[in-house]
C-alpha atoms as a PDB file:
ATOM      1  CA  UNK A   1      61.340 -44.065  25.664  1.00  0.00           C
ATOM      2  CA  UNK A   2      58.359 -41.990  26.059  1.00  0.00           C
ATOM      3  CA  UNK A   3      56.147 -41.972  23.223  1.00  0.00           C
ATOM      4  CA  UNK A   4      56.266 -38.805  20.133  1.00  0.00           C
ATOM      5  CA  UNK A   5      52.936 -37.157  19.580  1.00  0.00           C
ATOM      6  CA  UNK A   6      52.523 -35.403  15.865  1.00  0.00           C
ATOM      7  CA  UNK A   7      50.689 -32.315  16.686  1.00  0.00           C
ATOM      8  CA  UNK A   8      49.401 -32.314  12.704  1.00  0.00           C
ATOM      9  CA  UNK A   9      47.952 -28.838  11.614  1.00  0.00           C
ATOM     10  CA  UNK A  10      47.767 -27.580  15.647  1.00  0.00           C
ATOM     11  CA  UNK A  11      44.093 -27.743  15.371  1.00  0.00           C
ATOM     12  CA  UNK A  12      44.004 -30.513  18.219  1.00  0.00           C
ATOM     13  CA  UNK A  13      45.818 -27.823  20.618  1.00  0.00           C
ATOM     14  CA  UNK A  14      43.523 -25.206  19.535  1.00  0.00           C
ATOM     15  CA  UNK A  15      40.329 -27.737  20.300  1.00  0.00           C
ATOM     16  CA  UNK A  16      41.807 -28.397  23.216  1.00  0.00           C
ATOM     17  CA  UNK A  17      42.307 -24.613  25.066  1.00  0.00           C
ATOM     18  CA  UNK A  18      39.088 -24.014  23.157  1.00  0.00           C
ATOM     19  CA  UNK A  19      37.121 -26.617  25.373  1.00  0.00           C
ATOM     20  CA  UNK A  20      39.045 -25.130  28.713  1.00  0.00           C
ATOM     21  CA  UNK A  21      37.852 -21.596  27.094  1.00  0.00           C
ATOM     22  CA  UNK A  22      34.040 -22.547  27.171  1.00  0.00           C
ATOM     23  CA  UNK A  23      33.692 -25.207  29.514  1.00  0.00           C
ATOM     24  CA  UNK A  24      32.646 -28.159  27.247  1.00  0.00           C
ATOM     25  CA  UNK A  25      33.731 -30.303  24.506  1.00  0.00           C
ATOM     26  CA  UNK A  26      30.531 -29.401  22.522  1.00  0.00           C
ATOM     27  CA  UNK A  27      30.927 -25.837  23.307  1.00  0.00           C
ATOM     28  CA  UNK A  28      34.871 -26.085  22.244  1.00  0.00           C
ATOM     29  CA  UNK A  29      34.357 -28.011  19.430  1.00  0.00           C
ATOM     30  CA  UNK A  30      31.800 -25.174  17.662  1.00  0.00           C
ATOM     31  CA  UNK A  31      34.037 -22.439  18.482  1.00  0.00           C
ATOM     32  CA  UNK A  32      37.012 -24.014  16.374  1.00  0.00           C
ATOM     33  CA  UNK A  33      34.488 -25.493  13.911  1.00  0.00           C
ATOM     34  CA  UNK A  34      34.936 -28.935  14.380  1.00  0.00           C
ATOM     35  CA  UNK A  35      32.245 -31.771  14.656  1.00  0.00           C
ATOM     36  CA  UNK A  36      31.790 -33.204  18.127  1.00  0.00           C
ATOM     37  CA  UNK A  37      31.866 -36.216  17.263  1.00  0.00           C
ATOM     38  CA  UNK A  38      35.076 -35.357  15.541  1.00  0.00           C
ATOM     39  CA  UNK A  39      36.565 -33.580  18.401  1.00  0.00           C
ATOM     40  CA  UNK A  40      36.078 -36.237  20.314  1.00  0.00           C
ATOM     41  CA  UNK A  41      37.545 -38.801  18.731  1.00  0.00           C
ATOM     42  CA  UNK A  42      40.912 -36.473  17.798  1.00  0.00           C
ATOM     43  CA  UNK A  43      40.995 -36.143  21.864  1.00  0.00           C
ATOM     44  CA  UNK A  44      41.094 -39.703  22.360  1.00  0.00           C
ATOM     45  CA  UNK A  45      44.034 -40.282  19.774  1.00  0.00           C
ATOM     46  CA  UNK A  46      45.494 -37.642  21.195  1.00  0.00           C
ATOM     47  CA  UNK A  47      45.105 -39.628  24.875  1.00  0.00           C
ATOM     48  CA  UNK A  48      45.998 -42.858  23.061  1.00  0.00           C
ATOM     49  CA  UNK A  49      49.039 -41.451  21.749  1.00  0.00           C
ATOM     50  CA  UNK A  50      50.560 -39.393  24.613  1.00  0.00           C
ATOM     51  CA  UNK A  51      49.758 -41.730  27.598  1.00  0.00           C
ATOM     52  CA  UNK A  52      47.695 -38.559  28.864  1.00  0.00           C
ATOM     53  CA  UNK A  53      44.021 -38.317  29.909  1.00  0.00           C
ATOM     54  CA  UNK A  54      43.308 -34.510  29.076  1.00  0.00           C
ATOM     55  CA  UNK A  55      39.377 -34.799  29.049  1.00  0.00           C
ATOM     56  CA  UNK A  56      36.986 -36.383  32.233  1.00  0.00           C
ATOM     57  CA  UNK A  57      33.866 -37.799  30.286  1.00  0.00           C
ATOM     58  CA  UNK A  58      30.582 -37.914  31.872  1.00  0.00           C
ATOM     59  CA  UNK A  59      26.434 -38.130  31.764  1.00  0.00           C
ATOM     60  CA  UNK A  60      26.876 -34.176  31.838  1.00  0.00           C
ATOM     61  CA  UNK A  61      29.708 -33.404  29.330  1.00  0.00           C
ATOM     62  CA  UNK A  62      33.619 -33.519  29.098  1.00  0.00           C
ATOM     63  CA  UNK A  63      35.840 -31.094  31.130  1.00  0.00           C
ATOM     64  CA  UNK A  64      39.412 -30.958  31.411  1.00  0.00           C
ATOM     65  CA  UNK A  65      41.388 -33.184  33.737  1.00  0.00           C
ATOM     66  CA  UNK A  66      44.266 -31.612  36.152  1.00  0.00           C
ATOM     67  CA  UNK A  67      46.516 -33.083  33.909  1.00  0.00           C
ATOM     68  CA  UNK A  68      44.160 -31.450  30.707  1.00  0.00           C
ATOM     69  CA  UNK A  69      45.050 -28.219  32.817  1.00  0.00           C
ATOM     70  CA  UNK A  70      48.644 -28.152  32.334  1.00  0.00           C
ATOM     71  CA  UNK A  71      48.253 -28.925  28.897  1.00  0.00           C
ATOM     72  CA  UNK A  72      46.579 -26.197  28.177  1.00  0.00           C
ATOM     73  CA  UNK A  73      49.089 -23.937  29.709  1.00  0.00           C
ATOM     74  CA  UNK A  74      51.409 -25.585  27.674  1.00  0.00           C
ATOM     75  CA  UNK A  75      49.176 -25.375  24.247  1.00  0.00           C
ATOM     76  CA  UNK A  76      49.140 -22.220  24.721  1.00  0.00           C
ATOM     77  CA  UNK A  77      52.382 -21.199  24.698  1.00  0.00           C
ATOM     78  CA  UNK A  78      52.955 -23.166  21.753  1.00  0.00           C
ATOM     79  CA  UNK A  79      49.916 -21.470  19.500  1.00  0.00           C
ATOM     80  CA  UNK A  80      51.415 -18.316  20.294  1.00  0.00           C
ATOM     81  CA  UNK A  81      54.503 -19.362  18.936  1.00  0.00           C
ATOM     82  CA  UNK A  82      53.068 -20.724  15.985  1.00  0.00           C
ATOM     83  CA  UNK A  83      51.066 -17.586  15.276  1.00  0.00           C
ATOM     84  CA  UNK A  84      54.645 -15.545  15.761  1.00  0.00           C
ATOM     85  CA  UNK A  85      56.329 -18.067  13.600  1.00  0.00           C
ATOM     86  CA  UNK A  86      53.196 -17.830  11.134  1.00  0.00           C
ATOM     87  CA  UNK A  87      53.524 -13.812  11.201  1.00  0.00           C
ATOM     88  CA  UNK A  88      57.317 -13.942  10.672  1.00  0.00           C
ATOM     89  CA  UNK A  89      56.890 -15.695   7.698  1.00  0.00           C
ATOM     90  CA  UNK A  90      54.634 -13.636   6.240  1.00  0.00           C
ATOM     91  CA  UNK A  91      56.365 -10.601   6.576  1.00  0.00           C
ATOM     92  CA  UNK A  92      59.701 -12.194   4.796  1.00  0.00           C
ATOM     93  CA  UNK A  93      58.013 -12.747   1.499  1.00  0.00           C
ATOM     94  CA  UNK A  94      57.334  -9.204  -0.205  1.00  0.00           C
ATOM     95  CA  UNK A  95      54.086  -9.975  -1.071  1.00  0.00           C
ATOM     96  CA  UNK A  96      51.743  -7.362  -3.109  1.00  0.00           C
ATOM     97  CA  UNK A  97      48.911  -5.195  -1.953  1.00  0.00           C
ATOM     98  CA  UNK A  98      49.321  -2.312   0.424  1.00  0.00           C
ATOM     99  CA  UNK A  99      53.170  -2.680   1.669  1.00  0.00           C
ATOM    100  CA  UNK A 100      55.088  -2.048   4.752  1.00  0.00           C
ATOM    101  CA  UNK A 101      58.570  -2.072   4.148  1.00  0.00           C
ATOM    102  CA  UNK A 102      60.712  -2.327   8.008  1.00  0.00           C
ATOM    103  CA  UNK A 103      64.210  -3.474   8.393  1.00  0.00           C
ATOM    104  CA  UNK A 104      65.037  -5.310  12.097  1.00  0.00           C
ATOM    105  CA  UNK A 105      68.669  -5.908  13.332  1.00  0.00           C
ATOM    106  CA  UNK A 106      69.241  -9.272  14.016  1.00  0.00           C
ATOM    107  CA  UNK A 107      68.101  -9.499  17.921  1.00  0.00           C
ATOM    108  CA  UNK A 108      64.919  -7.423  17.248  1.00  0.00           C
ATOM    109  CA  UNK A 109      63.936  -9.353  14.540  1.00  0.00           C
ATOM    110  CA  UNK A 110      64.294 -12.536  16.104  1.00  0.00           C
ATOM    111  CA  UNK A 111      62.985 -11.934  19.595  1.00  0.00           C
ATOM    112  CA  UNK A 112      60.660  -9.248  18.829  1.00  0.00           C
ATOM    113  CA  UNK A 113      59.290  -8.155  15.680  1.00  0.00           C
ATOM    114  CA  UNK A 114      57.003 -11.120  15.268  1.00  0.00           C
ATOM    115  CA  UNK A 115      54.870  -9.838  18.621  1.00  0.00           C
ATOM    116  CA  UNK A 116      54.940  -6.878  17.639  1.00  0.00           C
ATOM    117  CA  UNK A 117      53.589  -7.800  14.179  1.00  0.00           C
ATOM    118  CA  UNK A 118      51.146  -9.926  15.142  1.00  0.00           C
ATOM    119  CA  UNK A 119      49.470  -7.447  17.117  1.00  0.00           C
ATOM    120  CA  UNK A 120      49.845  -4.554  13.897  1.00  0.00           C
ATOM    121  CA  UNK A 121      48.010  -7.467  11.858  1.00  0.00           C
ATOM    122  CA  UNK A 122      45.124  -7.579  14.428  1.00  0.00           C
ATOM    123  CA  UNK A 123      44.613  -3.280  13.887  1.00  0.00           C
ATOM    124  CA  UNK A 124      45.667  -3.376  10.161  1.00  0.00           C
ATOM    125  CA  UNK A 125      44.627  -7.075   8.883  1.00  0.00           C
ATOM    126  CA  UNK A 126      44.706  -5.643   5.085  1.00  0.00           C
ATOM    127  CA  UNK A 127      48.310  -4.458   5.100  1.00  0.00           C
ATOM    128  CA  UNK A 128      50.823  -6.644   4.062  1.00  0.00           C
ATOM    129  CA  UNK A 129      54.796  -6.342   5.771  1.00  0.00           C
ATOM    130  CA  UNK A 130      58.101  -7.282   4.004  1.00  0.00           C
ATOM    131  CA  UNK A 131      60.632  -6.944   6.611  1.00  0.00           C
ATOM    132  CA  UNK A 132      63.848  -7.523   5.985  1.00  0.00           C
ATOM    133  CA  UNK A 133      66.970  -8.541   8.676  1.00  0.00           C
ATOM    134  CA  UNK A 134      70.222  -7.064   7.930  1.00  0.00           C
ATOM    135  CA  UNK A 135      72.429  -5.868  11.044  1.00  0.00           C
ATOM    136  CA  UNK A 136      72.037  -2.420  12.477  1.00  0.00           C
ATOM    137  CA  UNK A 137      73.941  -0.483  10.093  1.00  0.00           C
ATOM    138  CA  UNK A 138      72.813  -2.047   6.927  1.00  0.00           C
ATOM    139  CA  UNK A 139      68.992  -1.294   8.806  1.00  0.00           C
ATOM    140  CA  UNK A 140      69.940   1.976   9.201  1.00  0.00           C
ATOM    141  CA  UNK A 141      71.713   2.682   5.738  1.00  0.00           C
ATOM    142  CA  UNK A 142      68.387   1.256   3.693  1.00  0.00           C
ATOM    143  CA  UNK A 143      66.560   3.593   6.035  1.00  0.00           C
ATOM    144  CA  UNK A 144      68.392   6.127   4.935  1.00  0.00           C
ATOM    145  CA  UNK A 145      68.481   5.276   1.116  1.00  0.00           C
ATOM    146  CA  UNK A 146      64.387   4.936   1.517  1.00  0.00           C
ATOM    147  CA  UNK A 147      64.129   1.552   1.129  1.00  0.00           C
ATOM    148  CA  UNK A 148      62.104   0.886   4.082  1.00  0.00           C
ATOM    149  CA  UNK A 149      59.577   2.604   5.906  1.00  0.00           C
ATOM    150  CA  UNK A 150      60.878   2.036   9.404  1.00  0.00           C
ATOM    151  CA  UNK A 151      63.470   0.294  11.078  1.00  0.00           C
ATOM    152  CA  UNK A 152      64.756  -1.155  14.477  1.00  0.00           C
ATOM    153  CA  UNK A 153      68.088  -0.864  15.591  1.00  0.00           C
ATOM    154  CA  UNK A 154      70.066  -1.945  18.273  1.00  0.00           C
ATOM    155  CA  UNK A 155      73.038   0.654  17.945  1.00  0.00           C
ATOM    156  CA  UNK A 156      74.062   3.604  20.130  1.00  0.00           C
ATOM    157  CA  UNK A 157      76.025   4.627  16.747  1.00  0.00           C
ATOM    158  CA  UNK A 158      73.379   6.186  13.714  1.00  0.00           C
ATOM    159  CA  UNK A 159      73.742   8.189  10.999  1.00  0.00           C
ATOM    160  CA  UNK A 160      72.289  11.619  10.774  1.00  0.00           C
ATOM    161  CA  UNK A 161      69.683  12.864   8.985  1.00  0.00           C
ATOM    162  CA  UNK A 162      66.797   9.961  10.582  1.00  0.00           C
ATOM    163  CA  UNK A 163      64.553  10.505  13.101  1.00  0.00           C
ATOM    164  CA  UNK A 164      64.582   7.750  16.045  1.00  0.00           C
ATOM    165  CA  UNK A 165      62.179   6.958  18.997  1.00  0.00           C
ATOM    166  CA  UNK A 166      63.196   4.508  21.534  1.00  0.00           C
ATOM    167  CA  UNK A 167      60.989   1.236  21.291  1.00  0.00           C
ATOM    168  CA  UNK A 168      63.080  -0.888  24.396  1.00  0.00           C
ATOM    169  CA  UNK A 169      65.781  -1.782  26.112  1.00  0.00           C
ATOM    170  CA  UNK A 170      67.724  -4.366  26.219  1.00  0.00           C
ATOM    171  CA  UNK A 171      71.655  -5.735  27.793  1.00  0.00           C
ATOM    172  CA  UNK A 172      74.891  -7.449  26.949  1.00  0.00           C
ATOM    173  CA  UNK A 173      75.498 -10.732  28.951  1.00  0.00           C
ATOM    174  CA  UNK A 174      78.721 -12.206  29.313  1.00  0.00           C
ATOM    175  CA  UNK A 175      78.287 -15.973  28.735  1.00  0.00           C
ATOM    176  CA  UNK A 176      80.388 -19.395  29.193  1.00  0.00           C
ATOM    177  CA  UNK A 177      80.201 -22.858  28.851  1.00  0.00           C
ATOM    178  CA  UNK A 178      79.704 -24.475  32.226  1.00  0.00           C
ATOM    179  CA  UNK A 179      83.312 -26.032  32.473  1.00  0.00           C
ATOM    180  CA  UNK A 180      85.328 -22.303  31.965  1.00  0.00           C
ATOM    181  CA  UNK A 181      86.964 -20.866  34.795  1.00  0.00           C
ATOM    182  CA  UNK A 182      84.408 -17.817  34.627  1.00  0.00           C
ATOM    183  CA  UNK A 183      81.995 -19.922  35.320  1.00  0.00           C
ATOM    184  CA  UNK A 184      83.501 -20.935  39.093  1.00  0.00           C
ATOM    185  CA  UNK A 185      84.715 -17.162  39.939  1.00  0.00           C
ATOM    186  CA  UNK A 186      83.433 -15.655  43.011  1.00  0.00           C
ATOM    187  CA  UNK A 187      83.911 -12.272  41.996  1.00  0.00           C
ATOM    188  CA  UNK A 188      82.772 -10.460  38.454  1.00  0.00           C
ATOM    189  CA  UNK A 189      85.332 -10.143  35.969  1.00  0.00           C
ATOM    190  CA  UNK A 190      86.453  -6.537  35.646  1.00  0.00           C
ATOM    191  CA  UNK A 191      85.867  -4.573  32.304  1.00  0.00           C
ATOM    192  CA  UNK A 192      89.577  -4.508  31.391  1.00  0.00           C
ATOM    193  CA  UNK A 193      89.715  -8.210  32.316  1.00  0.00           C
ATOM    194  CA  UNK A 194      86.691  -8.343  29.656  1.00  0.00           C
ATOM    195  CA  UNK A 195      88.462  -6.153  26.949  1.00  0.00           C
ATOM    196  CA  UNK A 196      91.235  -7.854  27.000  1.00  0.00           C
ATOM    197  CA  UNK A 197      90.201 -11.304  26.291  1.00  0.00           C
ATOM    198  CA  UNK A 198      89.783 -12.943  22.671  1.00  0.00           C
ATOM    199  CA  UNK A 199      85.961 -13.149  22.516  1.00  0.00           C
ATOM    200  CA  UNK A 200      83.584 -14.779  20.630  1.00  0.00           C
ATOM    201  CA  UNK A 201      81.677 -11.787  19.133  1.00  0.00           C
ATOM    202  CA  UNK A 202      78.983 -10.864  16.139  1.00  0.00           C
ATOM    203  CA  UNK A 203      80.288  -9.102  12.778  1.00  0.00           C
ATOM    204  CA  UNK A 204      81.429  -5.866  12.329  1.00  0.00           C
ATOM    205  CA  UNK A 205      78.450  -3.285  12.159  1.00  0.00           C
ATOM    206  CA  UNK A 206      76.143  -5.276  14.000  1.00  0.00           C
ATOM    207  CA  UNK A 207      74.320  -3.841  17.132  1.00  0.00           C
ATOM    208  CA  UNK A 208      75.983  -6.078  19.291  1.00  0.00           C
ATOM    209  CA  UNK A 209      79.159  -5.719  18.564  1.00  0.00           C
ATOM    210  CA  UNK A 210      79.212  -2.004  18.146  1.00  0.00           C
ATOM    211  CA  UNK A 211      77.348  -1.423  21.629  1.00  0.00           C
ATOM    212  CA  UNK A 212      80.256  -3.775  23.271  1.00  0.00           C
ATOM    213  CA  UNK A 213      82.768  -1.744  21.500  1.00  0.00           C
ATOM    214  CA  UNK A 214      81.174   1.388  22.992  1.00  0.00           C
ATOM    215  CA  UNK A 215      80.806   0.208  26.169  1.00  0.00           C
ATOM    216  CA  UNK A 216      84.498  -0.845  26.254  1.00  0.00           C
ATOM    217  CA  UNK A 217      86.665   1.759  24.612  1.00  0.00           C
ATOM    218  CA  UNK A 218      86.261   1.269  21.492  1.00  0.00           C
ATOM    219  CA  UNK A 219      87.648  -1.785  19.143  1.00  0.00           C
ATOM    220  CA  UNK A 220      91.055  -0.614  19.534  1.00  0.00           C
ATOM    221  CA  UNK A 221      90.382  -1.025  23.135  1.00  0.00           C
ATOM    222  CA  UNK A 222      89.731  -4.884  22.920  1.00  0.00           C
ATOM    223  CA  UNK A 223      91.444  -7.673  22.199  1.00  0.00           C
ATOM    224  CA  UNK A 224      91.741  -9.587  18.404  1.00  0.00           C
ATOM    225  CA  UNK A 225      88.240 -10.942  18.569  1.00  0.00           C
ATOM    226  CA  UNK A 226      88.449 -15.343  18.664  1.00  0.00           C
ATOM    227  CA  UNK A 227      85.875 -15.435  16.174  1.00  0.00           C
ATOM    228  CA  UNK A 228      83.473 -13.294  14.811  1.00  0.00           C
ATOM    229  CA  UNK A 229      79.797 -14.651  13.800  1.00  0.00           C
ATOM    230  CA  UNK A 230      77.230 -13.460  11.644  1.00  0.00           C
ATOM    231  CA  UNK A 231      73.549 -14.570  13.889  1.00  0.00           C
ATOM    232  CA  UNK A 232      73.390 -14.891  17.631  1.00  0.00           C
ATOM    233  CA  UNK A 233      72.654 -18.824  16.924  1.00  0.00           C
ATOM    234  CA  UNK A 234      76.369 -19.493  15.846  1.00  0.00           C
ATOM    235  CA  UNK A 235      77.756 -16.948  18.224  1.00  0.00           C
ATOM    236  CA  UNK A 236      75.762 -19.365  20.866  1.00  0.00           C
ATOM    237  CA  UNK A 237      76.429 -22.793  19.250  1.00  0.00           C
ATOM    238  CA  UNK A 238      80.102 -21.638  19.649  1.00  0.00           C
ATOM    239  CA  UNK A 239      80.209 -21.039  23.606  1.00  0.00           C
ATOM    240  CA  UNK A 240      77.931 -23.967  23.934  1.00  0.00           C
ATOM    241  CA  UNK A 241      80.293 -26.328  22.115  1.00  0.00           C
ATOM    242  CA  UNK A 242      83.104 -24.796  24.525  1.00  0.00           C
ATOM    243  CA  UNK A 243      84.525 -22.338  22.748  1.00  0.00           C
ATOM    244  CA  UNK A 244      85.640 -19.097  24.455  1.00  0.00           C
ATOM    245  CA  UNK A 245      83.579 -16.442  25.975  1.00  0.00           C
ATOM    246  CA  UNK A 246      80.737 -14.816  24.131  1.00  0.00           C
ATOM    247  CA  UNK A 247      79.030 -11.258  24.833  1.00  0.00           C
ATOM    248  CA  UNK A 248      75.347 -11.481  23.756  1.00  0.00           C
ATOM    249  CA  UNK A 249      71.732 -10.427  23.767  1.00  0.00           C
ATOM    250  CA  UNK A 250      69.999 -11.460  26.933  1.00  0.00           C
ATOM    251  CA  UNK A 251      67.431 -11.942  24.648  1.00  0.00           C
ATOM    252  CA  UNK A 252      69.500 -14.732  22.718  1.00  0.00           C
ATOM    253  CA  UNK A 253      70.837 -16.647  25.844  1.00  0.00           C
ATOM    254  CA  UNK A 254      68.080 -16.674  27.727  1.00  0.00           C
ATOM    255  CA  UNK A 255      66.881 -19.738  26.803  1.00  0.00           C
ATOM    256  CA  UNK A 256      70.352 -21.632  26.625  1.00  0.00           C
ATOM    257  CA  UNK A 257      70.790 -19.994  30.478  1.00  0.00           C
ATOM    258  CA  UNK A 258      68.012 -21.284  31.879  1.00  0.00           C
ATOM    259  CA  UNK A 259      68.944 -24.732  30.328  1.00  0.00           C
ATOM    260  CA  UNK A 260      72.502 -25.122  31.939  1.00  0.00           C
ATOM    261  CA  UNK A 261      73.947 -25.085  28.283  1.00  0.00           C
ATOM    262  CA  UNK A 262      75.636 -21.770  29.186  1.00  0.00           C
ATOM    263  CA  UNK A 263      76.644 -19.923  32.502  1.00  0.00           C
ATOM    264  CA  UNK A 264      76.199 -16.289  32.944  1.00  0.00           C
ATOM    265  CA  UNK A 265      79.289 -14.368  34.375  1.00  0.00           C
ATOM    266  CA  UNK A 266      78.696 -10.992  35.689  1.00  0.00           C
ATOM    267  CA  UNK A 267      81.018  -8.160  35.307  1.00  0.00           C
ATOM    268  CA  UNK A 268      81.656  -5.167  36.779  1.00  0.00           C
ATOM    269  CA  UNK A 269      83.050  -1.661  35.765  1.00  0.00           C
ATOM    270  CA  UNK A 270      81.116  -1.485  32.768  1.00  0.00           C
ATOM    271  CA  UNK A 271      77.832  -0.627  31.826  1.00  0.00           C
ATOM    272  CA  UNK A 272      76.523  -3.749  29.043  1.00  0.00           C
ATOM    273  CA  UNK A 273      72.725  -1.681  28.653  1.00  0.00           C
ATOM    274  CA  UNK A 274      71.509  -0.483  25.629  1.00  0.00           C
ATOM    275  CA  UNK A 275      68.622   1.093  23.580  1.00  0.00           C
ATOM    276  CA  UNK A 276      66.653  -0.297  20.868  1.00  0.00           C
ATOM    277  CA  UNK A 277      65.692   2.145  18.484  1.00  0.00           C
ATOM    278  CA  UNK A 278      63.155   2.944  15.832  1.00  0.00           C
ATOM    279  CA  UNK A 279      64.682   5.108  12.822  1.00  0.00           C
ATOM    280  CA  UNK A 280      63.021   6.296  10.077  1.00  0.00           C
ATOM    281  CA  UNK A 281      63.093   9.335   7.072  1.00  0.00           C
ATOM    282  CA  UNK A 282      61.037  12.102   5.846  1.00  0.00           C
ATOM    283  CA  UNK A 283      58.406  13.457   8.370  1.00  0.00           C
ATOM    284  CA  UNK A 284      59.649  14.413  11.606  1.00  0.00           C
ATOM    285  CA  UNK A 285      55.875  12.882  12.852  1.00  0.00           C
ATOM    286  CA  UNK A 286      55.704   8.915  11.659  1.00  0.00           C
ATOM    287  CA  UNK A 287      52.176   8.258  11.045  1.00  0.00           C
ATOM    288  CA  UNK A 288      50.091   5.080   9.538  1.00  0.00           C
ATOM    289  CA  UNK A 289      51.064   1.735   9.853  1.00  0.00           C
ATOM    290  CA  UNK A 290      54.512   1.986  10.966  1.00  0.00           C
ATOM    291  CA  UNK A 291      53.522   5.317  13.461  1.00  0.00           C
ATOM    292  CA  UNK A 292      51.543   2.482  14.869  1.00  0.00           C
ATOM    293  CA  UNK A 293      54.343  -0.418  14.769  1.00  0.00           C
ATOM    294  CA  UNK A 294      56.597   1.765  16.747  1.00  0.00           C
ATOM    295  CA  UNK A 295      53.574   2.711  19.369  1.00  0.00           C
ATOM    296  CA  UNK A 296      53.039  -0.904  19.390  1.00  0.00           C
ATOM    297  CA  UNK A 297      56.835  -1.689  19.871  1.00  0.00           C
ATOM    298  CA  UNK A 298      56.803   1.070  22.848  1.00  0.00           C
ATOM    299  CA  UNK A 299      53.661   0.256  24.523  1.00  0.00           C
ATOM    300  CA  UNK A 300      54.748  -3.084  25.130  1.00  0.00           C
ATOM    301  CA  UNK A 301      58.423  -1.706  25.971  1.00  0.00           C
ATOM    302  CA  UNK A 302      56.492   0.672  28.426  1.00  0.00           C
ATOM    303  CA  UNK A 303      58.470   3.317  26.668  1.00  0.00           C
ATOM    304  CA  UNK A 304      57.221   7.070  27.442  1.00  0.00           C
ATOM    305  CA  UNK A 305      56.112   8.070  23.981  1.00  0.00           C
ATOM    306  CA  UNK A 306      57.386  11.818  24.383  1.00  0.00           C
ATOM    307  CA  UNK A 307      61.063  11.150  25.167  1.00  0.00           C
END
């Protein structure tokens, strides 16, 4: 069995892009604040441990092997998670000082918010975000009450009385386990086909399930739902374990896809897109921090700001 490496406080991974980032050990070592001589020797437990040389040592310095390459590609996919992870946190405990208040449906919040925060901290590093995740009509009923500043939405159905920008977009999959018949058709399964089968689906007034709804007919359009989930993690868990078909995020099943835990089905007659939305109260014009989450959330969309 190949051998488990404990990453500790992720300072190792940041020595080690840090060394690819300025050529050297030495030089790496500074720009983290770390010792050489304590760099060094972290490197080498980290080589004892995983099996893998990452550094070539020489009269002239250390530089990164081939295989001290890929690492780094890895590393730094995994910092960047760490820093989302580190952000998300953050913003779920209501901490003091000056306060951002957003609500996120479910899928936003999960796959999204934390980039988007991240890069808010980096302009506003003083202001401190509570964000709460509630599906899209409790989002856009605390909205309403003014509970929050902003919040994200993956609905086509809101309430009146908020202002909304669009901030992405974003599509329904259909999704089996790799042993259902969908998963051997030839030919997409027809909306009606879809409507009319027990799915596994999310909760009443969540994005997900009201945008399916939509897109089909309505509920009274569809079949008795098999089950009906509160996160897109036990809607998954559900297909994966063989349960019946699911429609989801492709945000949520991308990962699971791309694995060969679940098999996308295409379908025809039916149009699964949707908008994710920004809402908000009061000023027609949202300005401060959250003006700028939402221009964050669009630039990275690539959403024209004066739809």
């Amino acid at each position: 069995m190949a051998a488990q490496v404990s990453w500790g406080d992720l300072r190792l991974l940041e020595l080690i892009v840090s060394v690819s980032e300025h050529g050297s050990l030495g030089a790496g070592a500074r720009a983290v604040g770390m010792a050489q001589p304590n760099a060094s020797r972290a490197v080498a437990r980290f080589e004892r441990a995983s099996g893998v040389r990452v550094l070539r040592r020489s009269a002239r310095g250390s530089t990164l092997t081939p295989e001290g390459a890929l690492v780094v590609d890895w590393a730094r996919g995994v910092l960047d998670a760490a820093d989302r992870l580190s952000t998300g946190l953050e913003a779920l405990r209501a901490g003091g000082g000056h306060r951002l208040g957003i609500a996120a449906s479910m899928t936003v919040a999960e796959y999204l918010v934390p980039v988007w925060l991240a890069e808010l901290r980096r302009h506003h590093p003083e202001v401190r975000v509570a964000l709460a995740v509630q599906n899209s009509a409790e989002v856009a009923a605390g909205v309403a009450a003014g509970g929050y500043d902003v919040g994200f939405v993956e609905s086509p159905e809101l309430p009146g009385g908020l202002h909304r920008a669009p901030v992405g977009a974003d599509e329904l999959v259909v999704v089996v386990h790799p042993g259902h018949p969908w998963a051997r058709r030839r030919a997409p399964v027809p909306a009606a086909e879809l409507a009319a089968t027990p799915l596994v689906v999310r909760e009443t007034g969540s994005g997900t399930r009201t945008a399916l709804e939509a897109a089909l007919g309505g509920p009274a359009a569809m079949a008795e739902p098999a089950l009906a989930l509160t996160s897109n993690a036990a809607v998954r868990l559900s297909v994966v374990a063989g349960g019946p078909p699911a429609v989801l995020s492709a945000l949520a099943v991308a990962a699971s896809v791309a694995a060969g835990e679940l098999h996308r089905v295409p379908v025809t007659g039916v149009d699964l897109r949707r908008e994710l939305t920004a809402v908000w109260a009061g000023p027609r014009r949202l300005d401060g921090e959250a003006g700028d989450l939402v221009r964050i959330a669009q630039r990275r969309a690539a959403v024209p700001r004066n739809r």
